[in-house]
N, C-alpha and C. Protein backbone atom coordinates (compact mmCIF):
# COMPACT_ATOMS: atom_id res chain seq x y z
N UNK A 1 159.90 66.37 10.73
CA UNK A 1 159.64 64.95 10.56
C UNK A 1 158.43 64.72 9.64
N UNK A 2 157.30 65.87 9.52
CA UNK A 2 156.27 65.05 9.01
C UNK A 2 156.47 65.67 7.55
N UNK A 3 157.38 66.27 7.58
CA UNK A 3 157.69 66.90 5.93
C UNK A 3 158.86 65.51 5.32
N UNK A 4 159.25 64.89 6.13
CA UNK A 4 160.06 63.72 5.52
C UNK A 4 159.08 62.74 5.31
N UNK A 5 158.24 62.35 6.09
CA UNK A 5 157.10 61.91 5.50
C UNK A 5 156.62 62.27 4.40
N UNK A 6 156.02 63.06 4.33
CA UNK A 6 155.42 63.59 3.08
C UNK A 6 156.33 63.54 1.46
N UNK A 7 157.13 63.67 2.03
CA UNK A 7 158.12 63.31 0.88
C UNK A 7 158.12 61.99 0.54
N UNK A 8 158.16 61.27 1.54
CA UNK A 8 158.52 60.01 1.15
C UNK A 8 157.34 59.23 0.66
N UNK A 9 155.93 59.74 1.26
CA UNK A 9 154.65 59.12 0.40
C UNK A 9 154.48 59.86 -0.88
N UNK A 10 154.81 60.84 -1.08
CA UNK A 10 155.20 61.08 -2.14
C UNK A 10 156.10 60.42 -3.31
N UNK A 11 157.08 60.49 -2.78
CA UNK A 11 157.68 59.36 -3.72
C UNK A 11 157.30 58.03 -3.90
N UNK A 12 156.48 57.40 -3.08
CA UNK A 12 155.90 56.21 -3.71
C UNK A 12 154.82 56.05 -4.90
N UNK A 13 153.85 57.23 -4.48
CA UNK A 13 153.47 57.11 -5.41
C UNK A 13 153.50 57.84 -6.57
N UNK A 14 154.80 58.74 -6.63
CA UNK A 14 155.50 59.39 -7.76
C UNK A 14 155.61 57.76 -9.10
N UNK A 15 156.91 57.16 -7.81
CA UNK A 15 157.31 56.03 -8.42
C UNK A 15 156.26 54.73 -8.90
N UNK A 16 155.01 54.52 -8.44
CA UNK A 16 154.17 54.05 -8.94
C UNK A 16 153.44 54.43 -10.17
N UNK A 17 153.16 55.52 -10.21
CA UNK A 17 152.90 56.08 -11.49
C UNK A 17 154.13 56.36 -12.50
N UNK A 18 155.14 56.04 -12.35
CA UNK A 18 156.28 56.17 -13.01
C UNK A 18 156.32 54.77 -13.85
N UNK A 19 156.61 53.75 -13.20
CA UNK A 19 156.64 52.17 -13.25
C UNK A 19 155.19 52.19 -14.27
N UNK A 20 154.03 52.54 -14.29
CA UNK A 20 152.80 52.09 -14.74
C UNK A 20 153.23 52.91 -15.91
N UNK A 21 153.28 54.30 -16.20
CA UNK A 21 153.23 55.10 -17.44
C UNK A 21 154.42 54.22 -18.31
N UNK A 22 155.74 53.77 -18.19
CA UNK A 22 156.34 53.75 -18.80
C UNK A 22 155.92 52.05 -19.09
N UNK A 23 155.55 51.36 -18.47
CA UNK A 23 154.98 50.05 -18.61
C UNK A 23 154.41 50.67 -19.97
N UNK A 24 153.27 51.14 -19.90
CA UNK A 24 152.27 51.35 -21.08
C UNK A 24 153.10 52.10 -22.43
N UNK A 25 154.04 52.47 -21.71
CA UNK A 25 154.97 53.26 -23.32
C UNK A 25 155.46 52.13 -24.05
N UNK A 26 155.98 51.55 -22.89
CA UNK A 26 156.40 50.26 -23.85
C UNK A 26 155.65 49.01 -24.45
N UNK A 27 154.35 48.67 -24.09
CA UNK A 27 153.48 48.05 -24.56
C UNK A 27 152.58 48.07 -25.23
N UNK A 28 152.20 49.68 -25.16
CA UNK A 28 150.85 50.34 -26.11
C UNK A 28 149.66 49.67 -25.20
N UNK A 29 150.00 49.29 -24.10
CA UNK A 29 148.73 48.53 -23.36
C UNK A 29 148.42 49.20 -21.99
N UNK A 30 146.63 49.53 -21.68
CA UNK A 30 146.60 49.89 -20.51
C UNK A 30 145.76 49.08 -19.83
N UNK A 31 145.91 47.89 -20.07
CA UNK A 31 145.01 46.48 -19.74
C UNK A 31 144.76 45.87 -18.41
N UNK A 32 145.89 46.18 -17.28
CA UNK A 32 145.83 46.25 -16.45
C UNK A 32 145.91 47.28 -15.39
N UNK A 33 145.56 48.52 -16.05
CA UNK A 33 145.51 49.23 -15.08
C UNK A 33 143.94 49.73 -14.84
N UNK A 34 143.89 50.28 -13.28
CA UNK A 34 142.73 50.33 -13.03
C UNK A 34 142.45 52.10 -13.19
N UNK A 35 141.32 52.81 -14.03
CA UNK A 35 141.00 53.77 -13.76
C UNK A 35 140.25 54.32 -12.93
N UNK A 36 140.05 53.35 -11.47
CA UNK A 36 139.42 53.74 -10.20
C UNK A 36 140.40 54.19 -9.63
N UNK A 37 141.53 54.02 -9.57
CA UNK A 37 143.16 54.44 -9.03
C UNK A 37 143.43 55.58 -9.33
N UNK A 38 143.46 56.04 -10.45
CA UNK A 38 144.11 57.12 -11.38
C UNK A 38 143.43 58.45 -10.77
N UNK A 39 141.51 57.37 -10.97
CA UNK A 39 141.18 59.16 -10.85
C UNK A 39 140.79 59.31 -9.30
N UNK A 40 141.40 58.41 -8.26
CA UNK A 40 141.13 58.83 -6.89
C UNK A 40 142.50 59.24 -6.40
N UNK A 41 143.76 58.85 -7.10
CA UNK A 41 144.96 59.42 -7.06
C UNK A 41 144.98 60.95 -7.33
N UNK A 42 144.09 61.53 -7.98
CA UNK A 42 144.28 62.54 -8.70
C UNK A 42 144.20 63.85 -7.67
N UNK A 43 142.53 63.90 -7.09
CA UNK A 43 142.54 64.82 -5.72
C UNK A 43 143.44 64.63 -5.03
N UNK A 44 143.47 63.37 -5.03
CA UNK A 44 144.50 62.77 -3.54
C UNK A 44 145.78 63.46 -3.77
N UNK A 45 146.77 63.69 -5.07
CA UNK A 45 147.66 64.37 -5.59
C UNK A 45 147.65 65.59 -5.04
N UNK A 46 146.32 66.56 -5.49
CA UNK A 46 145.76 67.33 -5.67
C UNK A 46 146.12 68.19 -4.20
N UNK A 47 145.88 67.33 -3.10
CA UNK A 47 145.72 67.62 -1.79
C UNK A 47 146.81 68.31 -1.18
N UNK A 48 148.07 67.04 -1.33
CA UNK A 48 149.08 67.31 -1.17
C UNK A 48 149.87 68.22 -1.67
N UNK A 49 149.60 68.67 -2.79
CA UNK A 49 150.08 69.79 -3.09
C UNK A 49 149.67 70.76 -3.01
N UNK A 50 148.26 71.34 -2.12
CA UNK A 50 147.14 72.06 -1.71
C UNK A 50 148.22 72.34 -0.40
N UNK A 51 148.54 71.39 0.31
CA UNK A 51 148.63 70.73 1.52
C UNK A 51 150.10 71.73 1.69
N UNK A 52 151.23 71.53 0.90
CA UNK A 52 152.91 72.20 0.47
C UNK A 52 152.45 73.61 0.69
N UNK A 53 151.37 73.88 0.02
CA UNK A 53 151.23 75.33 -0.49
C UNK A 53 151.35 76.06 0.69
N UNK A 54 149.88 75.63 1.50
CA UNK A 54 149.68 76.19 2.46
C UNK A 54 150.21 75.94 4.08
N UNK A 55 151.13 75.32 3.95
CA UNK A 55 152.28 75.37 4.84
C UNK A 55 153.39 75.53 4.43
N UNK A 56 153.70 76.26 3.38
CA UNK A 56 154.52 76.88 3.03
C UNK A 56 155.76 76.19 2.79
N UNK A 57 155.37 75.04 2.52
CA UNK A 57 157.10 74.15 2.62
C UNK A 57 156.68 73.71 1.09
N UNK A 58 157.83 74.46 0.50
CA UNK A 58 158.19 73.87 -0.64
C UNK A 58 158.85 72.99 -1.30
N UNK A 59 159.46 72.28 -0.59
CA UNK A 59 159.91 70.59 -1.05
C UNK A 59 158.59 69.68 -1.38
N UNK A 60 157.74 69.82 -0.14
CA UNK A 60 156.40 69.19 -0.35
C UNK A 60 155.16 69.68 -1.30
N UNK A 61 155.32 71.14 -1.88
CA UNK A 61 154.68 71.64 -2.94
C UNK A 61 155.56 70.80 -4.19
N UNK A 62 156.65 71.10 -4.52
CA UNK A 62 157.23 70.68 -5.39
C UNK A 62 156.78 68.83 -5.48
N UNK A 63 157.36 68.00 -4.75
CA UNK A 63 156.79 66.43 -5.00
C UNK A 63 155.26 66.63 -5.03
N UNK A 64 154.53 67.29 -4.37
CA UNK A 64 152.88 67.07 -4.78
C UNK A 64 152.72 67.67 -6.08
N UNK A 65 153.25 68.40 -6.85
CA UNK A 65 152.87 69.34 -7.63
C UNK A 65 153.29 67.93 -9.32
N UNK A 66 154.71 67.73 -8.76
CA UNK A 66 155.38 66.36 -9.65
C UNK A 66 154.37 65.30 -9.71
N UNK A 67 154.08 64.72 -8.78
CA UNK A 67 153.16 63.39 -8.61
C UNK A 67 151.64 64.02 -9.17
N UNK A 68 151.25 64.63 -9.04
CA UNK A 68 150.24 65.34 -9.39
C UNK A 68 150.14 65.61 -11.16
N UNK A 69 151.13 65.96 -11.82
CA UNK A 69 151.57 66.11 -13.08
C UNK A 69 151.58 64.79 -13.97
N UNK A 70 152.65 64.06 -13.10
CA UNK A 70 152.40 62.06 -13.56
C UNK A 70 151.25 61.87 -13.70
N UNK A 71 150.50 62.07 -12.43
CA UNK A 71 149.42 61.41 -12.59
C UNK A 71 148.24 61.82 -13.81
N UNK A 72 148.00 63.15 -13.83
CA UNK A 72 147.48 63.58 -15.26
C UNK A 72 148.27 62.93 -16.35
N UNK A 73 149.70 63.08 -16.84
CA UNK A 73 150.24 61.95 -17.85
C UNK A 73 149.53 60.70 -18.04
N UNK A 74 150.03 60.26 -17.09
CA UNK A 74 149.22 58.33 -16.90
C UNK A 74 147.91 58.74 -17.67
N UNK A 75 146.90 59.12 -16.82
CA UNK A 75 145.89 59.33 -17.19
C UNK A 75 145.33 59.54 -18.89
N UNK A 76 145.92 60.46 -19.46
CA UNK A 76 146.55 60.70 -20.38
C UNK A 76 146.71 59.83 -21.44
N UNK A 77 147.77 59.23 -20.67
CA UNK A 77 148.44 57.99 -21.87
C UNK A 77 147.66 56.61 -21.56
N UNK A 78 146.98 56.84 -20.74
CA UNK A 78 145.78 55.83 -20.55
C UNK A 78 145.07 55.46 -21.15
N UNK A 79 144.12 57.16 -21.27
CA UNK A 79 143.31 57.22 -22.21
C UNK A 79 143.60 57.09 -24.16
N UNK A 80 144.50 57.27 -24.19
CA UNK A 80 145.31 57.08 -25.79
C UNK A 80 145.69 55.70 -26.28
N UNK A 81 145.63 55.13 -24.99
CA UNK A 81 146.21 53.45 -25.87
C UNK A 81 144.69 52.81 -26.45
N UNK A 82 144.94 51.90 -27.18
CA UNK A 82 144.13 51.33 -28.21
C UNK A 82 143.25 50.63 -27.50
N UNK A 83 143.59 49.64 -25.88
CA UNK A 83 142.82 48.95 -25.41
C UNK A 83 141.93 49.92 -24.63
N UNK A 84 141.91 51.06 -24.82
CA UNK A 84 140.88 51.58 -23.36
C UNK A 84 139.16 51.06 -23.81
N UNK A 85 138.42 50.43 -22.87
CA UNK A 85 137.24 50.30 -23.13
C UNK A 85 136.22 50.84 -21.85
N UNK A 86 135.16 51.10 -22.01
CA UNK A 86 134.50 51.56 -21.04
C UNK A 86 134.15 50.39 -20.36
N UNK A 87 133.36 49.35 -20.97
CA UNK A 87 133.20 48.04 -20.53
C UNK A 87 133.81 47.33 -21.53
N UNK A 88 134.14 45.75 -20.94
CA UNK A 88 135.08 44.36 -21.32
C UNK A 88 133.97 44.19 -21.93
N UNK A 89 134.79 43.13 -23.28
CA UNK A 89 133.69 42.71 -23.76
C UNK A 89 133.39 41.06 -23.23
């Protein structure tokens, strides 16, 4: 049961970072996204697939390892669009 869990918070925020990266493919814009998210998603990714490893269940290595990957992308394609600013002006 708690490996169907894990899957399944997994997939949300697989699919959240899915929805946001391709948003920005298609807009060239990362205007609304927040990079307090990205990079606390990232360990948090990080964990869970820490988490697969060492209980040995590999369905849950595999989605942490995926969501974990997105999330470096995003990040990524975050940092590459034209609007990134450190501060608004």
């Amino acid at each position: 049961m708690d490996t169907l869990v894990a899957i399944f918070a997994n997939s949300l925020v697989c699919s959240l970072l899915l929805s946001q990266s391709i948003r920005m493919l298609r807009k060239r814009k990362a205007r609304y996204l927040s990079t307090g998210l990205l990079l606390l998603m990232l360990p948090a990714t990080l964990c869970w697939t820490v988490f697969g490893w060492m209980e040995s269940k590999q369905i849950m290595f595999a989605f942490g390892m995926a969501t974990f990957l997105l999330n470096i992308g995003t990040l990524m394609l975050y940092i590459s669009t034209k609007h990134f600013r450190i501060m608004p002006k």
